[in-house]
Each structure stands twice: as structure tokens, then as C-alpha cells.
C-alpha atoms as a PDB file:
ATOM      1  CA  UNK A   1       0.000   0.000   0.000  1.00  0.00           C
ATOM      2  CA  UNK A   2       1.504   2.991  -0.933  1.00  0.00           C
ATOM      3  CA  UNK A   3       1.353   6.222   1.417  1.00  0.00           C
ATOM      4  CA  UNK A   4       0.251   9.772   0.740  1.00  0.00           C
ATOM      5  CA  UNK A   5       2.502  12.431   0.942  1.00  0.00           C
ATOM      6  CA  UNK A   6       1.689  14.812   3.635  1.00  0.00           C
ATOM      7  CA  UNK A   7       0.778  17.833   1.189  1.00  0.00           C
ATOM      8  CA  UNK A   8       1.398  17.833  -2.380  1.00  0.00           C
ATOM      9  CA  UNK A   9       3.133  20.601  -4.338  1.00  0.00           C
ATOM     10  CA  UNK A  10       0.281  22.726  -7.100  1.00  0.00           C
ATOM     11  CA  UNK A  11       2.594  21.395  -9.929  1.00  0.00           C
ATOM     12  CA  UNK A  12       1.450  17.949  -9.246  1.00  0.00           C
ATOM     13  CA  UNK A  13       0.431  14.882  -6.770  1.00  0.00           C
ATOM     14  CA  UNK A  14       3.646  12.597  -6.893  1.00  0.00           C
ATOM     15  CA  UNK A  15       5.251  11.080  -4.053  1.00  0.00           C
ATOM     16  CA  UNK A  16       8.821  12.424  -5.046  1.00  0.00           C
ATOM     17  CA  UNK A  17       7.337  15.778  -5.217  1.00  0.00           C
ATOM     18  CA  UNK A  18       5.889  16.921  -1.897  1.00  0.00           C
ATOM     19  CA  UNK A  19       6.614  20.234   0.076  1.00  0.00           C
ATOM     20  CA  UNK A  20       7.168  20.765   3.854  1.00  0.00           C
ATOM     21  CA  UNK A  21       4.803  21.887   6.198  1.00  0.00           C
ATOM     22  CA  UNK A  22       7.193  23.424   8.330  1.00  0.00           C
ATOM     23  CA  UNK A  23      10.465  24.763   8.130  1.00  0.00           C
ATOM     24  CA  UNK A  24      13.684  22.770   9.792  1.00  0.00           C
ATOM     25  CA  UNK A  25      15.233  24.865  12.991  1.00  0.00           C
ATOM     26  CA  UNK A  26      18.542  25.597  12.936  1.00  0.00           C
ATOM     27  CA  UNK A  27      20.447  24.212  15.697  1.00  0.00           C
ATOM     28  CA  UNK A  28      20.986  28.250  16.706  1.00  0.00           C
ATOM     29  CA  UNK A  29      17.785  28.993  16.479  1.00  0.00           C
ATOM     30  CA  UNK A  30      16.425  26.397  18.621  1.00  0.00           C
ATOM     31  CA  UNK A  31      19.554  27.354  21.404  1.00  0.00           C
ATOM     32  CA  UNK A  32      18.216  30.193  21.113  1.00  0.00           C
ATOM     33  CA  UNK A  33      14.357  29.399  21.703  1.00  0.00           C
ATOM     34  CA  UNK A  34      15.440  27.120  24.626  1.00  0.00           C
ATOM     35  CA  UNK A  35      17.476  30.016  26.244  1.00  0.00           C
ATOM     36  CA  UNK A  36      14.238  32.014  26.892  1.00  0.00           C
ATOM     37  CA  UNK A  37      12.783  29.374  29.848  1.00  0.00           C
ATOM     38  CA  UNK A  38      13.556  29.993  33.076  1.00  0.00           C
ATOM     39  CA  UNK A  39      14.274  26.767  34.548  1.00  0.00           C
ATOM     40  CA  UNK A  40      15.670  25.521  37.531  1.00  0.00           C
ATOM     41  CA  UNK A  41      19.131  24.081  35.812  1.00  0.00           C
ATOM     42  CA  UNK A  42      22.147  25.226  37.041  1.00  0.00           C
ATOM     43  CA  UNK A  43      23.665  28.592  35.737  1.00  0.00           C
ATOM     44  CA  UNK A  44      27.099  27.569  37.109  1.00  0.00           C
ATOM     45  CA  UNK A  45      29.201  24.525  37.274  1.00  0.00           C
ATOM     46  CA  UNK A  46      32.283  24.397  39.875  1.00  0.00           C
ATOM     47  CA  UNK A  47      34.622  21.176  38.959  1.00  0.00           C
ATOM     48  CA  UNK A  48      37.947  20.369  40.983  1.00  0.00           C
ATOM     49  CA  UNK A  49      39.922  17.493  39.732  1.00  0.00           C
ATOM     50  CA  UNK A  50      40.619  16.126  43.804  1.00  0.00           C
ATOM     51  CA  UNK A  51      38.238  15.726  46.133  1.00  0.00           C
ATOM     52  CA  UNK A  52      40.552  17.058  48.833  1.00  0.00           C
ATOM     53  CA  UNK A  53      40.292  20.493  46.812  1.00  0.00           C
ATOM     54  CA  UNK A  54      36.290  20.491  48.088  1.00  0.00           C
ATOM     55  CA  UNK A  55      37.212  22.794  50.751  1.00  0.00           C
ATOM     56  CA  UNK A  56      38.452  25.899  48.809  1.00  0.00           C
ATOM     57  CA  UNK A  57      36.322  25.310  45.870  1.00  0.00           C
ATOM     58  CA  UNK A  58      33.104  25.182  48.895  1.00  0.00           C
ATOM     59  CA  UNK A  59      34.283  28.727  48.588  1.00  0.00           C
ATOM     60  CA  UNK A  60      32.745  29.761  45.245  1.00  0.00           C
ATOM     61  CA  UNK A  61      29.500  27.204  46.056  1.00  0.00           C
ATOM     62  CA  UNK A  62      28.692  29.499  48.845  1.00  0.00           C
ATOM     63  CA  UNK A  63      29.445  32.764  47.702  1.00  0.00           C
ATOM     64  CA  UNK A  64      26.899  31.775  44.602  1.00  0.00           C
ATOM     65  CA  UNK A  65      24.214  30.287  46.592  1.00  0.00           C
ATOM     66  CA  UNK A  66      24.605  33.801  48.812  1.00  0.00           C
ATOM     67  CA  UNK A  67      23.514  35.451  45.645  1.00  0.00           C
ATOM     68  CA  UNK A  68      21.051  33.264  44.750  1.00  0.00           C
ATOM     69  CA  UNK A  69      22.459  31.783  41.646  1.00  0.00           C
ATOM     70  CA  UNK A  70      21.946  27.981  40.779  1.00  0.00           C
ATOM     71  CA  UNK A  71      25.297  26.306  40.665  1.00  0.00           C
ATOM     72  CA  UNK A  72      26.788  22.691  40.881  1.00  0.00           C
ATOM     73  CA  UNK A  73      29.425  21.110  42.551  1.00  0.00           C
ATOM     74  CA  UNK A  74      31.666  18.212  40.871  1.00  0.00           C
ATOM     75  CA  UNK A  75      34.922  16.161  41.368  1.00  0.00           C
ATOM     76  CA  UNK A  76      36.664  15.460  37.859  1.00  0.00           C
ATOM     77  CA  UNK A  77      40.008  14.863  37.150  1.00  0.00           C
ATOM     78  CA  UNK A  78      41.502  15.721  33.746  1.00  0.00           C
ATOM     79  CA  UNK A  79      44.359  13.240  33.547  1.00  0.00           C
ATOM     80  CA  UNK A  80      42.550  10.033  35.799  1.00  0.00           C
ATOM     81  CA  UNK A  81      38.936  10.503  33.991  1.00  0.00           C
ATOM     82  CA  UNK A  82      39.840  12.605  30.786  1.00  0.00           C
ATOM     83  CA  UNK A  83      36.709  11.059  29.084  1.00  0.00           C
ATOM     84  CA  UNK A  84      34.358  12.384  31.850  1.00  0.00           C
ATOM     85  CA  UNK A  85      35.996  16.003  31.593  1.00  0.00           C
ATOM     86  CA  UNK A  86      35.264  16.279  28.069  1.00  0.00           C
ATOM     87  CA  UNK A  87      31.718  14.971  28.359  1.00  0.00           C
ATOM     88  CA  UNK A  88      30.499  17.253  31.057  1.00  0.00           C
ATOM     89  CA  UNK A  89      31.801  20.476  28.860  1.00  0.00           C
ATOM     90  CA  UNK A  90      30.318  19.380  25.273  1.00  0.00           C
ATOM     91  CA  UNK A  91      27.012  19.152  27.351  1.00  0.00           C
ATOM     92  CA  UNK A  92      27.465  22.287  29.828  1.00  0.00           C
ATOM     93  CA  UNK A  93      25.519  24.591  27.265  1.00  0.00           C
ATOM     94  CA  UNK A  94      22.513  22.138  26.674  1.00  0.00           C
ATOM     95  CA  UNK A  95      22.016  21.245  30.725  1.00  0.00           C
ATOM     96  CA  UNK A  96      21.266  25.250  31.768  1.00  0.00           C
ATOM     97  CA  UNK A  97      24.950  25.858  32.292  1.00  0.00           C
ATOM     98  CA  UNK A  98      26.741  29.686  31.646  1.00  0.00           C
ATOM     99  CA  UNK A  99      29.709  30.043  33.163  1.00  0.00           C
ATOM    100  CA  UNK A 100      32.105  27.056  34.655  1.00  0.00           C
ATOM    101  CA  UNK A 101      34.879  27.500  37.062  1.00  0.00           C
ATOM    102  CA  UNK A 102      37.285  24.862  37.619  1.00  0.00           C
ATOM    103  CA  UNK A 103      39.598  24.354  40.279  1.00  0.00           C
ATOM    104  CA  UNK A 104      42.814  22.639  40.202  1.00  0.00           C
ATOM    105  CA  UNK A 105      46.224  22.380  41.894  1.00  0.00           C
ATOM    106  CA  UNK A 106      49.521  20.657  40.735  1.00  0.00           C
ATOM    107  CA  UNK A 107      49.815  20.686  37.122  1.00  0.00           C
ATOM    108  CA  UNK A 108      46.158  22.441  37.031  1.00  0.00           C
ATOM    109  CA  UNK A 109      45.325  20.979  33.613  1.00  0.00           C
ATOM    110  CA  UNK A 110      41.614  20.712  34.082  1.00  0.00           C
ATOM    111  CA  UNK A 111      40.431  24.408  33.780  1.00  0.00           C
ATOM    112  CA  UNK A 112      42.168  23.879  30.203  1.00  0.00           C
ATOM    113  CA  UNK A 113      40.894  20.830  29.557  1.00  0.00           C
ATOM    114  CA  UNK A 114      37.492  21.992  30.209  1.00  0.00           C
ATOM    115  CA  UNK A 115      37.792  24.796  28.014  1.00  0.00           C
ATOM    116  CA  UNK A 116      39.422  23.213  25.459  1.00  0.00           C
ATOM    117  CA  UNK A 117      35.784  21.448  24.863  1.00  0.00           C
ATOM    118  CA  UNK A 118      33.587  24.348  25.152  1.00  0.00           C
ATOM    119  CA  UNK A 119      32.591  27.217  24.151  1.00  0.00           C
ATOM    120  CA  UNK A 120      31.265  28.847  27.745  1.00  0.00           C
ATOM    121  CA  UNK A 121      33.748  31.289  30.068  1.00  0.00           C
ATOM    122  CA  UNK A 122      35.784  29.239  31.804  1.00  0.00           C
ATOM    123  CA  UNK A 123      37.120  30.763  35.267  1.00  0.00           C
ATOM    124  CA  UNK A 124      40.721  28.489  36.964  1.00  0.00           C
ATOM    125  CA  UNK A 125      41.322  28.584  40.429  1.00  0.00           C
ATOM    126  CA  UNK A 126      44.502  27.769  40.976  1.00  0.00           C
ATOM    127  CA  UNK A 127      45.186  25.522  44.368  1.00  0.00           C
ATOM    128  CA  UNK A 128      47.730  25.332  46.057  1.00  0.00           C
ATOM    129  CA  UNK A 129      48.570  21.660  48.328  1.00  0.00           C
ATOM    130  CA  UNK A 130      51.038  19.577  49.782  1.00  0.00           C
ATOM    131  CA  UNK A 131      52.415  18.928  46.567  1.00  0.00           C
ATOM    132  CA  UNK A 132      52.277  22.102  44.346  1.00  0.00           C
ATOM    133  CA  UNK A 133      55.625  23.675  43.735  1.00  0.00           C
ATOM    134  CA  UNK A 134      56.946  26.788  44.953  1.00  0.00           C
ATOM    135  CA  UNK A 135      53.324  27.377  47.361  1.00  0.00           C
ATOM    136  CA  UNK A 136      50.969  26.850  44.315  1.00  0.00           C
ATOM    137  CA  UNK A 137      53.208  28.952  41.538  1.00  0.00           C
ATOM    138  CA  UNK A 138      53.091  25.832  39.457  1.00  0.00           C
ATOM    139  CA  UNK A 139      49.032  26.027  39.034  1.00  0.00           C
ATOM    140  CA  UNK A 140      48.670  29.561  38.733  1.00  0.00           C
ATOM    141  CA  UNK A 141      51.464  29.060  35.928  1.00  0.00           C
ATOM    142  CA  UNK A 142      49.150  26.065  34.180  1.00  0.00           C
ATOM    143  CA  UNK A 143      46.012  28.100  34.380  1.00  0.00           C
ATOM    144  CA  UNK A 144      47.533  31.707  33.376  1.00  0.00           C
ATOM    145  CA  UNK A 145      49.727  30.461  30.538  1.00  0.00           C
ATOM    146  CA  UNK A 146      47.218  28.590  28.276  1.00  0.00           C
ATOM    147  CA  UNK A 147      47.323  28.026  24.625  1.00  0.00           C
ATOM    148  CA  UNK A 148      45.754  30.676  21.592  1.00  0.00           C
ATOM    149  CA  UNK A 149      42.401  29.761  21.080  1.00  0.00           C
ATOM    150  CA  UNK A 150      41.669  28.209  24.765  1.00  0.00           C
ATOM    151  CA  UNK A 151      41.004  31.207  27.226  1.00  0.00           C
ATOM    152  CA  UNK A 152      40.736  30.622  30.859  1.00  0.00           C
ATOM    153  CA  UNK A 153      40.372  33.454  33.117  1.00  0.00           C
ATOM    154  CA  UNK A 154      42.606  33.039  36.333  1.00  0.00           C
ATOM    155  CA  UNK A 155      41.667  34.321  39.809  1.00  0.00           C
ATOM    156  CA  UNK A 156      44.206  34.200  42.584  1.00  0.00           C
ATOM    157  CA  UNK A 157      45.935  31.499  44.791  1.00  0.00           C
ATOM    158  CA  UNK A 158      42.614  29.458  46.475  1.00  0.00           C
ATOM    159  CA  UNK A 159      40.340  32.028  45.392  1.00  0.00           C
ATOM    160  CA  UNK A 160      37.099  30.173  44.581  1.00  0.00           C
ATOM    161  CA  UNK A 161      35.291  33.240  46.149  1.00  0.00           C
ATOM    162  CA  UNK A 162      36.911  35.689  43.309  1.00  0.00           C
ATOM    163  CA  UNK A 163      35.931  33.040  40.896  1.00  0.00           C
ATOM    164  CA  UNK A 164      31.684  33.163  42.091  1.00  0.00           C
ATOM    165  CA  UNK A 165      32.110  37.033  42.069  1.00  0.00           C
ATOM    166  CA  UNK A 166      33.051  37.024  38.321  1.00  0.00           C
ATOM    167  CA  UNK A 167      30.768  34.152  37.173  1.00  0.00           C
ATOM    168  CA  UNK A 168      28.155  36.452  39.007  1.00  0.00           C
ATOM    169  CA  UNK A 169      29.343  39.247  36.996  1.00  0.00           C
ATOM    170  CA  UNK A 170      29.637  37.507  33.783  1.00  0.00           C
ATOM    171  CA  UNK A 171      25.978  35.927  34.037  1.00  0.00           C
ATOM    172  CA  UNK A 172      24.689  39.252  34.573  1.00  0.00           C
ATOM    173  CA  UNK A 173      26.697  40.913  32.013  1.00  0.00           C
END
């Protein structure tokens, strides 16, 4: 049995020649269209590669919760779980997230490895631990000196409050 095409063009009643009923959205366009709920996602997501950096990074949860800003807190670490890192900023955008800050100490390669995967502000917080170098020089280094084409704004030394402030600031903008 054949089927009937949905509506037929005036030149004819073919199958091969039928036109749409409605227009395909561009993947903009329906960004876009979904930006304009409000919803109760997240606006900001704070990642730490160590769950001993929980602490400081607390910092930033409170400081947005103080101004009433949705936020999340997770523990990802760009060298053990590189997979997971990527994931979570490809999808940052689509889940109600604007602004990420990422906290790490040592080598502090996760703020760029979050940013290399997105397109959203990303905001380091360099840590400093038992085993930075030179009292946490070696992750304000990381975070400060990253590649062209992979921005990360850097707040100071254990900062995660500086780091809320600006996401604040950037949301708002």
C-alpha cells in the first residue's frame, strides 16, 4: 500500500514531489528558543579534579548560593577521567549551564581541559597543596599560561570566592 505524501506541491500529486509543512530549525535557532525558559538548571558549574580540593572550591558554592544563583558542585580529574571532563563540557551549554569555574592544583590541567571542549567562560582557580611547587606557583602558571584559542580566566591562589564574584558578573553581564 503505498502512502500519501503529507501535502502535495500545485505542480502535481507525486510522491517524489511533496513540500514541507514546516520549516527545519537551525540548531541556533532552537539554542536560542530554549534560552528564553527559566528553569531551575544550574547557571554555574564548579569542577575540581581532587576531592581534597572540596574545601576551597566550597568557597565559590557558597558565595553563589549567597547570591542566589543555581550552581553545581563536581569532582573530575583531567588526567585520571579525561573522558568524563570532556563529556560534562560538550554538554554544559545544553544542561542550563553559563559560566564554569574549575579548580585545580599541581599541574592544574583541568580548567584547560574543560575549556578546550567548550565554548562557555571558563574561570581556573589555581590551588595550592602539599604537593604544588613553589606554594601553588606551578598552578597559577598552568592556568595563566594557556594556549591561543583556549582562554581561561585566572583568579588568585585558592580564590574560589573571586571566581563566584566574576561568574556572578559575567551571568549578569
Amino acid at each position: 500500500m503505498r502512502t500519501s505524501p503529507t501535502r502535495a506541491s500545485a505542480r502535481g500529486s507525486s510522491v517524489g514531489d511533496v513540500t514541507p509543512i514546516a520549516s527545519a530549525v537551525s540548531e541556533t535557532e532552537a539554542r536560542a528558543r530554549l534560552e528564553e525558559f527559566d528553569v531551575d538548571a544550574p547557571r554555574v558549574g564548579i569542577v575540581m579534579g581532587s576531592a581534597s580540593d572540596m574545601e576551597k572550591m566550597e568557597k565559590a558554592a557558597e558565595e553563589l548560593k549567597a547570591r542566589n544563583i543555581l550552581h553545581e558542585l563536581r569532582v573530575m580529574s583531567a588526567h585520571r577521567e579525561p573522558d568524563v571532563v570532556a563529556e560534562y563540557a560538550k554538554n554544559a551549554r545544553m544542561r542550563g549551564l553559563r559560566v564554569i569555574i574549575a579548580g585545580a592544583g599541581i599541574s592544574a590541567a583541568l580548567p584547560g581541559a574543560v575549556a578546550a571542549h567548550t565554548e562557555l567562560p571558563v574561570i581556573g582557580v589555581p590551588l595550592s597543596g602539599r604537593l604544588s611547587a613553589a606554594g601553588g606557583l606551578d598552578a597559577i602558571l598552568s592556568i595563566v599560561q594557556m594556549p591561543p584559542g583556549v582562554p581561561v580566566a585566572c583568579v588568585g591562589l585558592d580564590n574560589a570566592r573571586n571566581a563566584a564574584i566574576l561568574a556572578a558578573q559575567i551571568l549578569t553581564a
